[in-house]
N, C-alpha and C. Protein backbone atom coordinates (compact mmCIF):
# COMPACT_ATOMS: atom_id res chain seq x y z
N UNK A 1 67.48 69.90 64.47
CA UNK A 1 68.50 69.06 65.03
C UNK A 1 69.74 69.87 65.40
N UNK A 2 70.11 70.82 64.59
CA UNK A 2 71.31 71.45 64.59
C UNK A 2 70.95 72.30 66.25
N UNK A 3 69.81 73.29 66.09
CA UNK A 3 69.51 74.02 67.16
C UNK A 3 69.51 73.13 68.51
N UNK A 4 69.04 71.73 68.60
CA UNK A 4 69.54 70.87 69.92
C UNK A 4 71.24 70.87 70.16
N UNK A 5 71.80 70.65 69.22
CA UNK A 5 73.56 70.64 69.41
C UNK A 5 73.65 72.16 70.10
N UNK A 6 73.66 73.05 69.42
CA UNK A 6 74.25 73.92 69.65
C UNK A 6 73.46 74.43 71.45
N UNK A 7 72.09 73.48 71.70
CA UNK A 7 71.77 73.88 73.39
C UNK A 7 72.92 72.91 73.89
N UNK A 8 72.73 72.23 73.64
CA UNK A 8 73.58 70.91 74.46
C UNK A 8 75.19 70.94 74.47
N UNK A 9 75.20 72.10 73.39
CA UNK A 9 76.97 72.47 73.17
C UNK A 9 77.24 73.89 74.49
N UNK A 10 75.83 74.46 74.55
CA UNK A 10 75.48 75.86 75.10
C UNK A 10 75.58 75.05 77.04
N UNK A 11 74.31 74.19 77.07
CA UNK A 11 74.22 73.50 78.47
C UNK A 11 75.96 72.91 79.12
N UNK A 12 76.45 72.63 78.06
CA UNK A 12 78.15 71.91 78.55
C UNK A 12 79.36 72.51 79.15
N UNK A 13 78.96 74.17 78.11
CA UNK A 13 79.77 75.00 78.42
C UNK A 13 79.74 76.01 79.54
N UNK A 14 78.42 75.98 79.59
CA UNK A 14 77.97 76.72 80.62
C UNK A 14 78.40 75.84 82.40
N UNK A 15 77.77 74.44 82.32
CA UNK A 15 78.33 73.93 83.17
C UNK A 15 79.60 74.04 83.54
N UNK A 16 80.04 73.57 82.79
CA UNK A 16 82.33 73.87 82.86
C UNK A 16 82.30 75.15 83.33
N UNK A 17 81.76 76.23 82.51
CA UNK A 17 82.05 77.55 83.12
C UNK A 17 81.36 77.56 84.97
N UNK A 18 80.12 76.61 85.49
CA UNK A 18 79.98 76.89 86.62
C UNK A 18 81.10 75.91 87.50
N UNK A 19 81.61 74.83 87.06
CA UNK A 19 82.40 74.23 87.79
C UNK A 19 83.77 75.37 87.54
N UNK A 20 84.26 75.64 86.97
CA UNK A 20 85.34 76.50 87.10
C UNK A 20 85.26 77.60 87.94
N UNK A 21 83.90 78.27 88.09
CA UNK A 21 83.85 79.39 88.81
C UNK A 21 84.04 78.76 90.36
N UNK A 22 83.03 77.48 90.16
CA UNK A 22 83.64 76.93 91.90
C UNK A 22 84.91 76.67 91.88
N UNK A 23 85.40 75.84 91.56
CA UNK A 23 86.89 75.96 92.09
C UNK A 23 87.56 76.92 92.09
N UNK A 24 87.43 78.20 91.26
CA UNK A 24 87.85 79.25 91.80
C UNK A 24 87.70 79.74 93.24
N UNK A 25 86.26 80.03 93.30
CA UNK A 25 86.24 80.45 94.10
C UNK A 25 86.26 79.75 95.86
N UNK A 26 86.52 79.03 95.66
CA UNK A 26 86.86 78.03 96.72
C UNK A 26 88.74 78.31 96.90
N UNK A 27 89.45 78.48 95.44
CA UNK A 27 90.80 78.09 95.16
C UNK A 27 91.08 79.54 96.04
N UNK A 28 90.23 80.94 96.03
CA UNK A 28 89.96 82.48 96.20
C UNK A 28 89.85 82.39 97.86
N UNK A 29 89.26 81.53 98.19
CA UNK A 29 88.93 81.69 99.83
C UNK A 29 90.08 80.97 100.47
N UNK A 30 90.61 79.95 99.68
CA UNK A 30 92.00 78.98 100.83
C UNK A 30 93.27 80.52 100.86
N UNK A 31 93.19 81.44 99.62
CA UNK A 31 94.28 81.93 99.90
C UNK A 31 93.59 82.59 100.47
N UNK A 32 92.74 83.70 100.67
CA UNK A 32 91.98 84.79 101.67
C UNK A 32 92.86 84.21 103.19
N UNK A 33 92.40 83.16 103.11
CA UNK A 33 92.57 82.59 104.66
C UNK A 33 94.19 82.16 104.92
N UNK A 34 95.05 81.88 103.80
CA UNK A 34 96.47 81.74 104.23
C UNK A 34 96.66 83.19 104.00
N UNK A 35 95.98 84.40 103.35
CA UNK A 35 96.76 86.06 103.43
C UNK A 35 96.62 86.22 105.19
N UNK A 36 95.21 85.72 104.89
CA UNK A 36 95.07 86.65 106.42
C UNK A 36 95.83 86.14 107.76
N UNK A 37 96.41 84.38 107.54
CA UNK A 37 97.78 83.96 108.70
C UNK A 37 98.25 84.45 108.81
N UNK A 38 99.12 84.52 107.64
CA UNK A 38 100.73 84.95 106.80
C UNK A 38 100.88 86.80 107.20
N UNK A 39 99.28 87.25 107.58
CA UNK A 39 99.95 88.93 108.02
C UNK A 39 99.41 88.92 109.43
N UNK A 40 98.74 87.76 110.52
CA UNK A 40 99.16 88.11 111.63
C UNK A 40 100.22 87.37 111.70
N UNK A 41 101.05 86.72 111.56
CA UNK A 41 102.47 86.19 111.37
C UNK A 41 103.43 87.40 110.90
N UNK A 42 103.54 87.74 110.37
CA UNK A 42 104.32 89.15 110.00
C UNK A 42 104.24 90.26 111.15
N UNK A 43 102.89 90.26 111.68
CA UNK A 43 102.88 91.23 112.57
C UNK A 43 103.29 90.73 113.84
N UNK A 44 103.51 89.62 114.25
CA UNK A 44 104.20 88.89 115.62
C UNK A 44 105.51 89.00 114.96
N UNK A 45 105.68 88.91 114.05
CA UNK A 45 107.76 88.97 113.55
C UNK A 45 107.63 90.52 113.67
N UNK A 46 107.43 90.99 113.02
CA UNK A 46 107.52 92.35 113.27
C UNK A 46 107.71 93.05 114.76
N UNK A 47 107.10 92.72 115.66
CA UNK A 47 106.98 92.92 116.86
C UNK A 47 108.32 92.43 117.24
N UNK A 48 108.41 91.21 117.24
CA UNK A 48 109.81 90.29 117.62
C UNK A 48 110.78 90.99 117.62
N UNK A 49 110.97 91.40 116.30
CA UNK A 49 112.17 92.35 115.39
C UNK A 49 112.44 93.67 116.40
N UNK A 50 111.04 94.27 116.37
CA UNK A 50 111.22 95.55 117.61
C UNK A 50 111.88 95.32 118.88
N UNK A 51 111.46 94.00 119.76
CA UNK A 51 111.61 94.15 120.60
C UNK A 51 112.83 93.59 120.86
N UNK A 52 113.43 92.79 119.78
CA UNK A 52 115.13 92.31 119.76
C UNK A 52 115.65 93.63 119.45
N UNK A 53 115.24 94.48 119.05
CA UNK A 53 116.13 95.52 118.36
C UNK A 53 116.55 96.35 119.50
N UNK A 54 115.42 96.71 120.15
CA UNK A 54 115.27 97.59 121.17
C UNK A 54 116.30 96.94 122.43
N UNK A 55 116.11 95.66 122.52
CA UNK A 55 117.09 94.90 123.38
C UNK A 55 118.74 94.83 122.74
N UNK A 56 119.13 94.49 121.82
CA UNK A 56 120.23 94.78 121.50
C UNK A 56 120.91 96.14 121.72
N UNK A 57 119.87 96.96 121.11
CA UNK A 57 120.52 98.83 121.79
C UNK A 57 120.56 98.95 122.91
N UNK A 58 119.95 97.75 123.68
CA UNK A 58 120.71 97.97 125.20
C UNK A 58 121.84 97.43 125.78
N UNK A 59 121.67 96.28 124.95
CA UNK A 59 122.94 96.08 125.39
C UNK A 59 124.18 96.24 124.72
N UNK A 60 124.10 97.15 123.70
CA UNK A 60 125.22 97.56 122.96
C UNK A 60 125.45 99.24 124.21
N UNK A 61 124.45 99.41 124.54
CA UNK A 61 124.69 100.60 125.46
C UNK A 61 125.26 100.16 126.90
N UNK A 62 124.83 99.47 126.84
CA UNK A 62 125.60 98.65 128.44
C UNK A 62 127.10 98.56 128.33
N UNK A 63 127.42 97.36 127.35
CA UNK A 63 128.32 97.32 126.66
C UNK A 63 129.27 98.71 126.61
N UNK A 64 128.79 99.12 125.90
CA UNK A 64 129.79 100.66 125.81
C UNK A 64 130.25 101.59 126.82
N UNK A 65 128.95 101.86 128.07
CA UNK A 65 129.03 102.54 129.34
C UNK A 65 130.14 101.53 129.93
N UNK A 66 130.23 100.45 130.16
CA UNK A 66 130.99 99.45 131.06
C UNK A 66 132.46 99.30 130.25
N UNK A 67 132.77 100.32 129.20
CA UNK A 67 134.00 100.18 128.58
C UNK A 67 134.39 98.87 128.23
N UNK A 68 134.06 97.86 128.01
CA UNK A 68 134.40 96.47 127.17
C UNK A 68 134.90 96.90 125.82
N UNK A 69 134.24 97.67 124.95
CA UNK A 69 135.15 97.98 123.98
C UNK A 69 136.34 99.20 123.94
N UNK A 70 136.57 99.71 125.03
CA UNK A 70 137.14 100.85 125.36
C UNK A 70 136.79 102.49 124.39
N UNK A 71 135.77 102.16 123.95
CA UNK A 71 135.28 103.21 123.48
C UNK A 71 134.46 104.22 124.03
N UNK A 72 135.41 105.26 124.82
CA UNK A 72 134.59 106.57 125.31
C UNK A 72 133.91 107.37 124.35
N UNK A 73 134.37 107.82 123.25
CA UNK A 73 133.65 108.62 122.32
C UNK A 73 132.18 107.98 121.78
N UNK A 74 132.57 106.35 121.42
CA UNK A 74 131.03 106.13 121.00
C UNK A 74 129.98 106.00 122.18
N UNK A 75 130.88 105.53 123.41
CA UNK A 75 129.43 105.93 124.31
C UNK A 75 129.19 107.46 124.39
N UNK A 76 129.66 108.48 124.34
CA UNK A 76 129.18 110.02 124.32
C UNK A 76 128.34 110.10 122.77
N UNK A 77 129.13 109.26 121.68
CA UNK A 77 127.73 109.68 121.25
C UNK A 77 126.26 108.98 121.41
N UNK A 78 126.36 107.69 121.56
CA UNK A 78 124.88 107.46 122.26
C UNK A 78 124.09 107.67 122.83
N UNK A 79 124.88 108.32 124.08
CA UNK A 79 124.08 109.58 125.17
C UNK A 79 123.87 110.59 124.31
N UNK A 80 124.56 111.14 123.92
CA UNK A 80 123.78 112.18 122.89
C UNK A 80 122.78 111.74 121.88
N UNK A 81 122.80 110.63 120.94
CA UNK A 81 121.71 110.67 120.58
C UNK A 81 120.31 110.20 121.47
N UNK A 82 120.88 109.49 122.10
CA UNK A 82 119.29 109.30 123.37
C UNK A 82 118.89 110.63 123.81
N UNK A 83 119.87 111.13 124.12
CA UNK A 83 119.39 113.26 124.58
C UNK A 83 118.41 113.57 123.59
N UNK A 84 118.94 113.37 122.26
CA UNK A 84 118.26 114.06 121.24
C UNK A 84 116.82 113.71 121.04
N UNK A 85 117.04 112.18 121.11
CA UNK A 85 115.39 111.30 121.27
C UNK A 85 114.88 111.72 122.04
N UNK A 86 115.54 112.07 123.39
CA UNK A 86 114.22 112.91 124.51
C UNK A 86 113.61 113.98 124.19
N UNK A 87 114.96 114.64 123.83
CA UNK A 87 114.28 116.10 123.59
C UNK A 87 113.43 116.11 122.51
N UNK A 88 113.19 115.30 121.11
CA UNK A 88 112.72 115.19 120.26
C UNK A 88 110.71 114.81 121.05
N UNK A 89 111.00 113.72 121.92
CA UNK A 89 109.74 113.58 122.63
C UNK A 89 109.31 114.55 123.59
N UNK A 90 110.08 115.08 123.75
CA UNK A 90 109.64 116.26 124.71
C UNK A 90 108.46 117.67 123.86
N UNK A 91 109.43 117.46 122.72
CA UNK A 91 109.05 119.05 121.52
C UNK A 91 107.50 118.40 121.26
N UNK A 92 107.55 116.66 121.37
CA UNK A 92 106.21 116.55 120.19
C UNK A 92 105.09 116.27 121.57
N UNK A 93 105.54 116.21 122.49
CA UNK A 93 104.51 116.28 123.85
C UNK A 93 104.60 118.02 123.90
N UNK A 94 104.75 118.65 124.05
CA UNK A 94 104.46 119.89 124.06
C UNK A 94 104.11 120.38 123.06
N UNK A 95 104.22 119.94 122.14
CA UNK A 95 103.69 120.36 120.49
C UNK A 95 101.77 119.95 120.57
N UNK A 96 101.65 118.49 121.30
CA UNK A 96 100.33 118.17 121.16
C UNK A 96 99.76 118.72 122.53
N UNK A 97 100.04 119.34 123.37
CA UNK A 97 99.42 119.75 124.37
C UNK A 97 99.13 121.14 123.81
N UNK A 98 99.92 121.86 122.87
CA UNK A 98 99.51 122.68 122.25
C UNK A 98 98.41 123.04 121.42
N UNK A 99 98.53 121.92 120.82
CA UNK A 99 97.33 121.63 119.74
C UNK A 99 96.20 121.35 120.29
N UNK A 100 95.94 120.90 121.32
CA UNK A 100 94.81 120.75 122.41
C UNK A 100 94.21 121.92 122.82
C-alpha cells in the first residue's frame, strides 16, 4: 500500500514538474521574441541617434560659418577638426591599399 502512495506521490510530482517545465518554456519563448523586437528597435534608435547627430553637426557648422554666433575661432576649429577627420581617412585608405 505504502509503495502505491509513494508512485502516486512520484506520478503528481512528476506531472507538476512537466507542467512547470511548459510554462516555462513557453514563459522562455514570449521573451526570446520580445529580446529579439526590443534589439531591432534599438538598432532603428540607434541609427536615428546617428543620423540626428550627424545632422545637428551640420547645422551647428552652418551656424558657425554664417557667424550667428559671432564666433570665428570656433568655426576654425571645426574646420580643423573636419581636416583632421579627412586626413585621418585618408591615412586609413592608404593604410588598407597597403595591406592589399
Amino acid at each position: 500500500m505504502a509503495e502505491k502512495e509513494i508512485v502516486k506521490r512520484l506520478r503528481s510530482e512528476v506531472e507538476r514538474l512537466i507542467a512547470d517545465h511548459e510554462r516555462v518554456s513557453a514563459k522562455c519563448r514570449e521573451l526570446t521574441q520580445e529580446r529579439d523586437r526590443l534589439l531591432v528597435e534599438k538598432r532603428r534608435l540607434e541609427e536615428s541617434v546617428r543620423e540626428l547627430d550627424t545632422r545637428l553637426k551640420s547645422l551647428e557648422l552652418s551656424s558657425v560659418m554664417c557667424g550667428n554666433d559671432g564666433s570665428v575661432e570656433r568655426a576654425r576649429q571645426r574646420v580643423n577638426s573636419l581636416l583632421r577627420e579627412v586626413d585621418r581617412c585618408i591615412a586609413a585608405l592608404k593604410q588598407e591599399q597597403e595591406d592589399n
